[in-house]
N, C-alpha and C. Protein backbone atom coordinates (compact mmCIF):
# COMPACT_ATOMS: atom_id res chain seq x y z
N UNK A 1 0.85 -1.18 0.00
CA UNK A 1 0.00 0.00 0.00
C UNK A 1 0.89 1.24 0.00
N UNK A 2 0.66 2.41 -0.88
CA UNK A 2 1.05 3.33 -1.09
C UNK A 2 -0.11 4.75 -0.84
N UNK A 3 0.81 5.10 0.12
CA UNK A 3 -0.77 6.37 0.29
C UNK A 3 0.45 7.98 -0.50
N UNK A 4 -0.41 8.85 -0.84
CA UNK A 4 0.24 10.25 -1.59
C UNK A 4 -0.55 11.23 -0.96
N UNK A 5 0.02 12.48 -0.80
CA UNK A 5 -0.77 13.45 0.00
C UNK A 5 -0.66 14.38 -1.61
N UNK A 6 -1.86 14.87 -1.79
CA UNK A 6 -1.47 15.65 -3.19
C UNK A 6 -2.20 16.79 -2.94
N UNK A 7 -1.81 18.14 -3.57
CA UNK A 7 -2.28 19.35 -3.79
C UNK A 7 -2.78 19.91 -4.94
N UNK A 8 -4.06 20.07 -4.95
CA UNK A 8 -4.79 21.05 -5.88
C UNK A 8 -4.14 22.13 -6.09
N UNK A 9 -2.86 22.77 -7.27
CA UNK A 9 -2.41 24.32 -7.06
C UNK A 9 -3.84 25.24 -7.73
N UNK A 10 -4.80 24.73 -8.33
CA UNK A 10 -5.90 25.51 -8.94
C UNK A 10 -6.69 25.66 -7.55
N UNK A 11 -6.83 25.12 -6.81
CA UNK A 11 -8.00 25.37 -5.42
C UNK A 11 -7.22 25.88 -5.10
N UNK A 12 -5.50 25.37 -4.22
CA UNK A 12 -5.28 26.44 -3.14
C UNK A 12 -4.48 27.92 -3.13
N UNK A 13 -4.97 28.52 -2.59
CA UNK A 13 -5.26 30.07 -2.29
C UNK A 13 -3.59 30.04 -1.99
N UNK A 14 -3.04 29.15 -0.95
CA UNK A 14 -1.88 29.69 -0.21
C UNK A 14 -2.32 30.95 1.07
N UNK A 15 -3.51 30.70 1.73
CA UNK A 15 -4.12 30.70 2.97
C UNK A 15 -3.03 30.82 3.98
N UNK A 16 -2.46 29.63 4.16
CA UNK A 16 -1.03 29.29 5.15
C UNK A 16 -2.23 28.29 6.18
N UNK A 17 -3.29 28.02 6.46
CA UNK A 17 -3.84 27.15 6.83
C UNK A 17 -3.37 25.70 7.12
N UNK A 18 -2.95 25.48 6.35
CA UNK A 18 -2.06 23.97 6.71
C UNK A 18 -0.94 24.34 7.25
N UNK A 19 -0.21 25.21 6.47
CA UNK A 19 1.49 25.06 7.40
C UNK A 19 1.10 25.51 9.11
N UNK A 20 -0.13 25.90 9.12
CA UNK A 20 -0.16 26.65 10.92
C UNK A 20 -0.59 24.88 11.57
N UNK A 21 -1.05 24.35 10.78
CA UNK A 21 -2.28 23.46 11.53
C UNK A 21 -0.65 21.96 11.30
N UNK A 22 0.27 22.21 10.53
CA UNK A 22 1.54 21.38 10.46
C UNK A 22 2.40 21.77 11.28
N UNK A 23 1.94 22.67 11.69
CA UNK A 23 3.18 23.03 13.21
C UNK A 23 2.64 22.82 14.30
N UNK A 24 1.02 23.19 14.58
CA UNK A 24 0.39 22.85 15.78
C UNK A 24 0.50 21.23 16.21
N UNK A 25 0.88 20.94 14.67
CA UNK A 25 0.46 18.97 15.25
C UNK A 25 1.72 18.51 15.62
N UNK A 26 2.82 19.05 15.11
CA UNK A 26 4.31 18.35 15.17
C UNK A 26 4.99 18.58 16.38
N UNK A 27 4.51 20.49 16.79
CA UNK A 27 5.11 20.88 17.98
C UNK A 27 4.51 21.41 19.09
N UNK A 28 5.33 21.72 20.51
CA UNK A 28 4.53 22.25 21.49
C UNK A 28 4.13 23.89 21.42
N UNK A 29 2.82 24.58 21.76
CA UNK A 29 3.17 25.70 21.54
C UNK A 29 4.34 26.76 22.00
N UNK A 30 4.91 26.38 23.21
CA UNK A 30 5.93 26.88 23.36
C UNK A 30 7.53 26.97 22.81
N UNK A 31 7.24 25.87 21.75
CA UNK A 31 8.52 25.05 21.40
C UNK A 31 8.73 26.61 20.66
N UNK A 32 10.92 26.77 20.71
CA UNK A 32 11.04 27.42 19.80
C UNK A 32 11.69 26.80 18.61
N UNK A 33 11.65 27.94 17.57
CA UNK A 33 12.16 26.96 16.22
C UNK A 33 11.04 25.97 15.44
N UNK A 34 10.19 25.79 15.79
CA UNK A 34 8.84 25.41 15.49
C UNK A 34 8.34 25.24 13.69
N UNK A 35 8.39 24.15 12.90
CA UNK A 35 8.61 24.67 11.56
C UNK A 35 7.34 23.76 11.19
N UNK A 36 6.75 23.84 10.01
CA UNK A 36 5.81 23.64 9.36
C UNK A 36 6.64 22.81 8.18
N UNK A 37 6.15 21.82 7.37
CA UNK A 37 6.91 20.80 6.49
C UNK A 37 5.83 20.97 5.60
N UNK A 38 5.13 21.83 5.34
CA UNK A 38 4.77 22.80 4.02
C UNK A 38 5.38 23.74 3.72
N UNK A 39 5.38 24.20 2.37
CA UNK A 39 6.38 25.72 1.63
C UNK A 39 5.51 26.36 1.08
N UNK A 40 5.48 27.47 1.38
CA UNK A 40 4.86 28.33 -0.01
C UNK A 40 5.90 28.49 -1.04
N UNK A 41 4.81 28.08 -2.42
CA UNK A 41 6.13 28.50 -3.67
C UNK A 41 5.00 29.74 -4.41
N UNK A 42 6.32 30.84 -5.26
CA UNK A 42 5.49 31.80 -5.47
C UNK A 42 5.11 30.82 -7.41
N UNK A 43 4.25 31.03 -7.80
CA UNK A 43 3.99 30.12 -8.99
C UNK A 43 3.33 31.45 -10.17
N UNK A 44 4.22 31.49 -11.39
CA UNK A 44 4.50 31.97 -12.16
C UNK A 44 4.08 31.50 -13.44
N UNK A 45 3.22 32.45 -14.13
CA UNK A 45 2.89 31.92 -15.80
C UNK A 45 3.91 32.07 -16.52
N UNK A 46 3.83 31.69 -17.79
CA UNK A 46 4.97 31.78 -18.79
C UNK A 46 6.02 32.54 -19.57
N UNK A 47 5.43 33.70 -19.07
CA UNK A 47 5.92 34.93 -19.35
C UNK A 47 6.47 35.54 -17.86
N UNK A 48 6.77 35.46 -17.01
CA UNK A 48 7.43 35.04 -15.29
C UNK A 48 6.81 35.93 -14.64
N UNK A 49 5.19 36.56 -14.90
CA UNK A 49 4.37 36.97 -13.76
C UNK A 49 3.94 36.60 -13.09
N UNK A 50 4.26 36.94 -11.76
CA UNK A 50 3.27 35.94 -10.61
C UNK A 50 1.96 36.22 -10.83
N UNK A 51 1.59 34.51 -10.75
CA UNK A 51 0.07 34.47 -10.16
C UNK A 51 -0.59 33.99 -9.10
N UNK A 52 0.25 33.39 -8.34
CA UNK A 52 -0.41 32.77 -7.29
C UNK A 52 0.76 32.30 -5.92
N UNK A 53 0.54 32.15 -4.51
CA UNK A 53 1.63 31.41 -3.60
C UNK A 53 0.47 30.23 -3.62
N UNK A 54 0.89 28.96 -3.65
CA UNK A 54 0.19 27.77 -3.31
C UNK A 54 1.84 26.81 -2.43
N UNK A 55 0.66 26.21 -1.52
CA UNK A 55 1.66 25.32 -0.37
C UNK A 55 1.79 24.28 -0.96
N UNK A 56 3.16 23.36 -0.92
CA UNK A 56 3.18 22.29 -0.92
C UNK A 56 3.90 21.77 0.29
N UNK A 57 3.90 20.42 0.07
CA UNK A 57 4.58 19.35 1.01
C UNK A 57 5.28 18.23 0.79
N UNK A 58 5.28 17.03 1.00
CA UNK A 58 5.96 16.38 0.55
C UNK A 58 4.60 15.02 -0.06
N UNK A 59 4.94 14.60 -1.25
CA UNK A 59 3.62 13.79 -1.57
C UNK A 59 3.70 12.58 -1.16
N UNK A 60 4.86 11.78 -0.32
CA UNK A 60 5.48 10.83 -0.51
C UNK A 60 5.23 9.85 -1.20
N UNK A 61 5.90 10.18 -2.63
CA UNK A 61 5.95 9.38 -3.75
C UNK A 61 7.23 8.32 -3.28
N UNK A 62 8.08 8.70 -2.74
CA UNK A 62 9.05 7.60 -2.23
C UNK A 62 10.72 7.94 -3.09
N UNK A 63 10.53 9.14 -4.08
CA UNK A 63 11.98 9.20 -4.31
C UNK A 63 13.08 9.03 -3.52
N UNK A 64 12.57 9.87 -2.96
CA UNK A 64 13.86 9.93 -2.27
C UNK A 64 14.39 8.63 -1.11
N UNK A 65 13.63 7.64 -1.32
CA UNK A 65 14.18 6.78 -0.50
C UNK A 65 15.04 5.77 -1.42
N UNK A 66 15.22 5.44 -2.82
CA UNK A 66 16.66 4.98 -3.55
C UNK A 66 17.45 6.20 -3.48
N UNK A 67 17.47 7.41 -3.26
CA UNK A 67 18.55 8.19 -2.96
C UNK A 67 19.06 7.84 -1.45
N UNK A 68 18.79 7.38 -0.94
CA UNK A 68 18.64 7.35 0.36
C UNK A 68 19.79 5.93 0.80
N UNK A 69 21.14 6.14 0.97
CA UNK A 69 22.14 4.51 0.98
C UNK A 69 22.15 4.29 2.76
N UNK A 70 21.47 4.93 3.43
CA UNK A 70 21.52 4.33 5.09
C UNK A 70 20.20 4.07 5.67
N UNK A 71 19.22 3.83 4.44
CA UNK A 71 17.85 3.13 4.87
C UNK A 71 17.14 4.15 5.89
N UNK A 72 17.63 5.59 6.04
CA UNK A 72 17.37 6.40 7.22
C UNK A 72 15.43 6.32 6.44
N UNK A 73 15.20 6.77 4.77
CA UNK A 73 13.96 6.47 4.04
C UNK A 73 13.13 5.39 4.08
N UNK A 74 12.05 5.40 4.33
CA UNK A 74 11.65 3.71 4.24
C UNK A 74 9.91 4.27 3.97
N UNK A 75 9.27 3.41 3.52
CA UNK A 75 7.73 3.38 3.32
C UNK A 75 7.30 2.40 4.25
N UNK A 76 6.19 2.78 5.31
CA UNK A 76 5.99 2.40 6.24
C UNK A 76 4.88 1.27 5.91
N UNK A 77 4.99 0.02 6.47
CA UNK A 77 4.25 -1.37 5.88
C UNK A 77 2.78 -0.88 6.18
N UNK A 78 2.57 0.20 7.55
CA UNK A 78 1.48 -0.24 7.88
C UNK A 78 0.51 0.79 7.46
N UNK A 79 1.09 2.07 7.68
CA UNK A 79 0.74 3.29 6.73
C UNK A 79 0.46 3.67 5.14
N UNK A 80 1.48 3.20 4.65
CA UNK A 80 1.92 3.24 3.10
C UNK A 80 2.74 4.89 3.24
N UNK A 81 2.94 5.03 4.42
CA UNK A 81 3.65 6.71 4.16
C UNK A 81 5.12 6.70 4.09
N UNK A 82 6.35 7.77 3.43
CA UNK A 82 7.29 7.82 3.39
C UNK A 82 7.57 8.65 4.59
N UNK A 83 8.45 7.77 5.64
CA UNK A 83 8.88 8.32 6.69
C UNK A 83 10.65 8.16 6.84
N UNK A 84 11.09 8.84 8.18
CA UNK A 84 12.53 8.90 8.06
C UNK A 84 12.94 8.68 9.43
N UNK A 85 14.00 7.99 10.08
CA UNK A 85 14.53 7.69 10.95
C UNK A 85 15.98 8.81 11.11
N UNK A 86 15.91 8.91 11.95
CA UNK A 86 17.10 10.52 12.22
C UNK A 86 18.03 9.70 12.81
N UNK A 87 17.83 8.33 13.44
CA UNK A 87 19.10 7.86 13.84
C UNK A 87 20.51 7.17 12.74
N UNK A 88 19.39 7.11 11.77
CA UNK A 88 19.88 6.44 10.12
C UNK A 88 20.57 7.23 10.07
N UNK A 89 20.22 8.41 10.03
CA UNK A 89 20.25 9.71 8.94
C UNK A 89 22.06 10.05 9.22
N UNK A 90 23.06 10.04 8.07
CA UNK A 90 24.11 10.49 8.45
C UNK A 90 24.33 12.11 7.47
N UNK A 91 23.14 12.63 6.72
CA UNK A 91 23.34 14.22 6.99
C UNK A 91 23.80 14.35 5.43
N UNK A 92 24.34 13.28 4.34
CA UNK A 92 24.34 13.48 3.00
C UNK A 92 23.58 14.21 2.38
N UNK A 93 22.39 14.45 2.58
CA UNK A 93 21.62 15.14 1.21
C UNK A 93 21.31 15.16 0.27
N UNK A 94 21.69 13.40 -0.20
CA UNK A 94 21.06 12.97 -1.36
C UNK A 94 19.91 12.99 -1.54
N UNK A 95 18.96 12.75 -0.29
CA UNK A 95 17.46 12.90 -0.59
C UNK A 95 16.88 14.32 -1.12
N UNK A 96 17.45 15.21 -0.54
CA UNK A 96 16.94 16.35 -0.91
C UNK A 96 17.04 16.76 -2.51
N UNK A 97 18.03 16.04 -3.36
CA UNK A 97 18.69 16.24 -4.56
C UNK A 97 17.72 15.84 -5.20
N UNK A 98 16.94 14.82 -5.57
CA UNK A 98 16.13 13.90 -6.00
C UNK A 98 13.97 14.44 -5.39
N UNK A 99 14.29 15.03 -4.43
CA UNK A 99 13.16 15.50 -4.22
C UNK A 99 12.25 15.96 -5.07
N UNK A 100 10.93 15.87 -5.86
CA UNK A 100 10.52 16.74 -6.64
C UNK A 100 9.52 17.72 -6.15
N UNK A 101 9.95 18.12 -4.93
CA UNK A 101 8.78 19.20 -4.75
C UNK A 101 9.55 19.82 -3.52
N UNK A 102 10.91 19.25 -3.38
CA UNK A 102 11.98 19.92 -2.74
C UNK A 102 11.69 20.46 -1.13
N UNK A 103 11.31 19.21 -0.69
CA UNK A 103 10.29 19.43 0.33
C UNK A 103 11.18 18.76 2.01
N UNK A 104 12.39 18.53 1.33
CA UNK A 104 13.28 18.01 2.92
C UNK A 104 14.03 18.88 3.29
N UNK A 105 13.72 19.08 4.92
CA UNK A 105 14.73 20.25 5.63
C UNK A 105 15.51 19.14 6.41
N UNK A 106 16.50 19.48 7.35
CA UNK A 106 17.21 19.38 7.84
C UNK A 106 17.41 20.20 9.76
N UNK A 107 17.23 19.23 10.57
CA UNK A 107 17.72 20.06 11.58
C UNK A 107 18.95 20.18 12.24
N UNK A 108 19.49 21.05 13.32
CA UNK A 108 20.54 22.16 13.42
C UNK A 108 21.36 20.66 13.56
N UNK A 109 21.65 19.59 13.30
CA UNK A 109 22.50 18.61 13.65
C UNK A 109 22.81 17.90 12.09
N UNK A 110 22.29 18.67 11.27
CA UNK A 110 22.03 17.89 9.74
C UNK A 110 21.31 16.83 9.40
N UNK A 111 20.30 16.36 10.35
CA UNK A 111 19.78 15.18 10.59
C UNK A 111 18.06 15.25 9.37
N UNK A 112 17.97 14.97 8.72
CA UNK A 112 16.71 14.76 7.84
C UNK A 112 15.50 15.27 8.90
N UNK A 113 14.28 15.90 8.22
CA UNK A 113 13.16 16.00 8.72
C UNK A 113 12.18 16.46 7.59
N UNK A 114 11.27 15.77 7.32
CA UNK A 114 10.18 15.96 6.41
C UNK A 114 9.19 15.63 6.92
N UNK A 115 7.95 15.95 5.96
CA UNK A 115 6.42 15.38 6.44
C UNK A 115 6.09 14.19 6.81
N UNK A 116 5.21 13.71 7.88
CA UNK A 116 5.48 12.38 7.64
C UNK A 116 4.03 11.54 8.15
N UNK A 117 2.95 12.68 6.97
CA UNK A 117 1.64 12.21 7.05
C UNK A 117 0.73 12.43 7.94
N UNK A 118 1.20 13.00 8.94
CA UNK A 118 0.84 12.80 10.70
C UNK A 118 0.49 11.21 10.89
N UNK A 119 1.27 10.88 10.50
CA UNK A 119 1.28 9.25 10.89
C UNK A 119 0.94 9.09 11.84
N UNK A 120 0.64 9.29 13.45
CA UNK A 120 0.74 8.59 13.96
C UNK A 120 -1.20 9.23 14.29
N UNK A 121 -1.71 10.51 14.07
CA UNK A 121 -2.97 10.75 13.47
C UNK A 121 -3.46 9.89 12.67
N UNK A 122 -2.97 9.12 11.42
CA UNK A 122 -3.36 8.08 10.61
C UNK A 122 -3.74 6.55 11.49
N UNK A 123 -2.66 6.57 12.17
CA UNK A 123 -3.00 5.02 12.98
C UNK A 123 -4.25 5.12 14.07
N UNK A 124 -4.29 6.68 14.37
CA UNK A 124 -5.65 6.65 15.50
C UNK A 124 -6.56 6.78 14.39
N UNK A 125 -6.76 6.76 13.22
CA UNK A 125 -7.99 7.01 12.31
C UNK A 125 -8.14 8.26 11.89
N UNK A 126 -7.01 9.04 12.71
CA UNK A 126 -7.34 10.57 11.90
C UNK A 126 -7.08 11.06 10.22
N UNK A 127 -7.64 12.32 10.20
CA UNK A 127 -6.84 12.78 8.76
C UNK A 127 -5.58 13.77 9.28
N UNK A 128 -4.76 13.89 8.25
CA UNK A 128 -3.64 14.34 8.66
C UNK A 128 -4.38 15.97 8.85
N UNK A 129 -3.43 16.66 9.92
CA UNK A 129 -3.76 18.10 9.70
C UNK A 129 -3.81 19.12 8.88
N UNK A 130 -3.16 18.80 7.90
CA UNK A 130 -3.12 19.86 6.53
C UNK A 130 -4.53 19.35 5.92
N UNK A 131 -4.95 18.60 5.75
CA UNK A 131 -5.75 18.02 4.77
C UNK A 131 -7.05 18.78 5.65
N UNK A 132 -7.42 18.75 6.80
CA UNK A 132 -8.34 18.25 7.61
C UNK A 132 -8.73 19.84 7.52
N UNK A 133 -7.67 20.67 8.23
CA UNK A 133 -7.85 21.94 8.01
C UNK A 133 -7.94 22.92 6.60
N UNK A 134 -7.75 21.98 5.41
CA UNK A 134 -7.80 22.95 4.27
C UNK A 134 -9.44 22.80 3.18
N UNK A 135 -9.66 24.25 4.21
CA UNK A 135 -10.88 24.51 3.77
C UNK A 135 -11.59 24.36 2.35
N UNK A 136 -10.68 24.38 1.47
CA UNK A 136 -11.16 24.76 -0.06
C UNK A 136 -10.76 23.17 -0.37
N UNK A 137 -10.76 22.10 0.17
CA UNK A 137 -10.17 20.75 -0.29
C UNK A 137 -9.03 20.73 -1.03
N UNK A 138 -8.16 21.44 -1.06
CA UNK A 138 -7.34 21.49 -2.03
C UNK A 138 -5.97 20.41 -1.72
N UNK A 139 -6.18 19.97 -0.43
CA UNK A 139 -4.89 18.84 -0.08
C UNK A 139 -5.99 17.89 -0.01
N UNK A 140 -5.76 16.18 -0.61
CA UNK A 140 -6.37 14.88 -0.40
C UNK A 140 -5.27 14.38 0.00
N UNK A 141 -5.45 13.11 0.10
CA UNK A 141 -4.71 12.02 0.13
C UNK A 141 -5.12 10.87 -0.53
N UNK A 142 -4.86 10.21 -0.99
CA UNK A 142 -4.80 9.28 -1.98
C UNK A 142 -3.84 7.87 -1.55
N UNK A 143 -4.64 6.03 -1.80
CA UNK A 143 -4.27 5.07 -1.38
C UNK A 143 -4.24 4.44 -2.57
N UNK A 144 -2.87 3.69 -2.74
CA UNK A 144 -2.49 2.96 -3.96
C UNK A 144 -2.51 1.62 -2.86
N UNK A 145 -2.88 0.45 -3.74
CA UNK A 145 -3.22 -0.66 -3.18
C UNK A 145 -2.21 -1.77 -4.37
C-alpha cells in the first residue's frame, strides 16, 4: 500500500492554513524553532508573472528513499507513508537532490526531517492536519493498493 498526500495548485489560495495546523500537530506551543513541512512556492505563468503562492509538502511518492544509501527512508508497511529515521540519517543530502517538490529540511545537527503524514494521526484514524484543516479541499490524500 502506497498512500500520496497531493495538492490542488488551482484550489489552493496559499491561505497558510495547513502550514499553521503542520506546526500545531508536530510541535509544542511553546517550542522554539517550530517549523511547518509545508512551503509556499510563489507560482509563475509563462511569461514570469506571478500568479499565485500555493503550499506544498511532501507527496510521498518515495523518491527519495533509492537516494537514500543508510535506509534512514523507508515506506511504512502499515501506513503506506514515506517516513525517516534521524538515527539512520548520516546528513548526505542525497534525498533532498532527487526531491521533486523539494520538500526536505534538515535540523541544526544535519539530521533529515520531512512530512510524515501525521502518521501517527493516521494510525488513530485521523486525517492528517493539513488536509483536515484545508478549507477549499485542495490537499487529499490518496491510497495505492
Amino acid at each position: 500500500m502506497k498512500r500520496r498526500i497531493n495538492t490542488d495548485t488551482e484550489k489552493c489560495v496559499g491561505c497558510l492554513a495547513c502550514m499553521t495546523a503542520c506546526i500545531a500537530a508536530h510541535h509544542d506551543c511553546s517550542e522554539e524553532g517550530a517549523r511547518s513541512f509545508r512551503i509556499i512556492k510563489k507560482t509563475k505563468d509563462q511569461t514570469g508573472t506571478f500568479q499565485k503562492n500555493v503550499c506544498l509538502s511532501c507527496t510521498h511518492c518515495g523518491a527519495c528513499i533509492s537516494a537514500c544509501t543508510t535506509g534512514a527512508l523507508y515506506r511504512d508497511r502499515e501506513t503506506g507513508l514515506v517516513l525517516s529515521d534521524k538515527r539512520l540519517c548520516v546528513g548526505c543530502q542525497r534525498c533532498s537532490l532527487v526531491c521533486p517538490q523539494a520538500v526536505i529540511f534538515y535540523d541544526e545537527n544535519g539530521k533529515i526531517e520531512k512530512c510524515d503524514g501525521c502518521v501517527n494521526r493516521i494510525r488513530e484514524g485521523r486525517t492528517p492536519a493539513c488536509i483536515q484543516t484545508c478549507y477549499l479541499k485542495a490537499i487529499t490524500m490518496t491510497t495505492d493498493i
